[in-house]
Protein backbone atom coordinates (compact mmCIF):
# COMPACT_ATOMS: atom_id res chain seq x y z
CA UNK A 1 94.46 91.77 110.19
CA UNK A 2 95.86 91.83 106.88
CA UNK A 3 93.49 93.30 104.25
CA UNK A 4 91.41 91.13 102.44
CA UNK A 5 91.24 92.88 99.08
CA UNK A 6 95.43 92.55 99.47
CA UNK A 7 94.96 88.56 99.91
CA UNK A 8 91.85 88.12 96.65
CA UNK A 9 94.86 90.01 94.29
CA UNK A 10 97.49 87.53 95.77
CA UNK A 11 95.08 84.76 94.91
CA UNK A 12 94.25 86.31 91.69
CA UNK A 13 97.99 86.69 91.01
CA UNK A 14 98.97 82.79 91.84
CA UNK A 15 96.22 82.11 89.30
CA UNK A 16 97.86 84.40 86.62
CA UNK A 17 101.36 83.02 87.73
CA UNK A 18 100.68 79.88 87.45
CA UNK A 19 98.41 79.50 84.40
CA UNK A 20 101.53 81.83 82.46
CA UNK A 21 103.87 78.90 83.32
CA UNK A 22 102.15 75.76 82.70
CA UNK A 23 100.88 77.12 79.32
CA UNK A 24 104.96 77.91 79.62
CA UNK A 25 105.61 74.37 80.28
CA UNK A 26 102.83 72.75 78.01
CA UNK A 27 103.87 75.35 74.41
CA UNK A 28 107.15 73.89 75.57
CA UNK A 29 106.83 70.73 75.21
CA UNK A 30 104.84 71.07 71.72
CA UNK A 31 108.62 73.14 70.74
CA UNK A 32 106.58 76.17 69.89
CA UNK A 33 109.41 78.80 70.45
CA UNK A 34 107.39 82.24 70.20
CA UNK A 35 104.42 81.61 72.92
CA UNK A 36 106.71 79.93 75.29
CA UNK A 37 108.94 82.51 75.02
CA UNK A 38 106.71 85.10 75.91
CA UNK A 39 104.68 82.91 78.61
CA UNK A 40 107.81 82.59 80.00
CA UNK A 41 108.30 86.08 79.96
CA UNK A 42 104.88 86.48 81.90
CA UNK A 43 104.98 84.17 84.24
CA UNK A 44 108.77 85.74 85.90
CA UNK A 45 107.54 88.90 86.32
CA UNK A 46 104.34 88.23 87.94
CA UNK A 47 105.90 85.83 90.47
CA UNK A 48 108.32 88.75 90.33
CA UNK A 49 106.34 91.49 91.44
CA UNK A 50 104.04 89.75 93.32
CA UNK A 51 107.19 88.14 95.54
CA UNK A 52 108.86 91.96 96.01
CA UNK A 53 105.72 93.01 97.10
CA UNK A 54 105.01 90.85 99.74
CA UNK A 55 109.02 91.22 101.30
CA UNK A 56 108.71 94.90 100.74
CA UNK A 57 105.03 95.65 101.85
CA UNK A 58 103.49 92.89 104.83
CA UNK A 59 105.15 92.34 107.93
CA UNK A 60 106.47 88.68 108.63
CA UNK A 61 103.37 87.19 110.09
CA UNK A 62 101.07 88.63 107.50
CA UNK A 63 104.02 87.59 104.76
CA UNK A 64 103.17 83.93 105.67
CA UNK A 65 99.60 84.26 105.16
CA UNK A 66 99.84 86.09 102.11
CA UNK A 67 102.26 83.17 100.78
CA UNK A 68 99.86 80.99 101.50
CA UNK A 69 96.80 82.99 99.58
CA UNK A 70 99.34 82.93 96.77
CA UNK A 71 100.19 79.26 96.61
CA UNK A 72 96.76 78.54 96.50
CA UNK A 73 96.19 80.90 93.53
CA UNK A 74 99.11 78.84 91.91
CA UNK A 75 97.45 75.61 92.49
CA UNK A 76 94.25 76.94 90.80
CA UNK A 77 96.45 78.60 87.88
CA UNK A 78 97.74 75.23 87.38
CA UNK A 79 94.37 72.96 87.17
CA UNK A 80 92.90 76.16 84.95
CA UNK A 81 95.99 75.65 82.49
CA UNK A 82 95.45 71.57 82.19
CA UNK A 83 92.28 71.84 81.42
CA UNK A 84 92.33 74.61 78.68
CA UNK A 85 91.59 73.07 75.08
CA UNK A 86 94.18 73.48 72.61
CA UNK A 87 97.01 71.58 73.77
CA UNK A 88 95.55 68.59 75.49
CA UNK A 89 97.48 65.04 74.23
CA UNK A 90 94.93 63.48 72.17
């Protein structure tokens, strides 16, 4: 069985991922150059990393799960960007 402390930093990591991108997306669409550059920035490398160690480290069957774990960490990094104050339409 995989380990579970590998699949909570997966999670943790789609969270990251995914909150780095839609604050991407969202600085984006307010043309604020600098902080979506760099969210940008942060958001590719942690998908990044995160992807090269799951084909490099877990065999295919535990791959899958750990995909999994990480998608749902996205969908939570996601809903935790939308909702952070700042750069809500008014």
């Amino acid at each position: 069985m995989i380990d579970i402390l590998n699949l909570v930093i997966y999670f943790l990591a789609g969270v990251v991922q995914d909150f780095f991108f839609t604050m991407n997306l969202k600085y984006v669409a307010k043309n604020k150059i600098a902080p979506a550059v760099v969210f940008s920035f942060l958001a590719v490398i942690t998908v990044t990393l995160v992807l090269y160690n799951i084909i490099n480290n877990l065999d295919p069957e535990k791959g899958i799960l750990a995909i999994i774990i990480y998608s749902c960490g996205i969908a939570l990094g996601t809903y935790l960007a939308m909702i952070t104050p700042g750069l809500k339409d008014k």
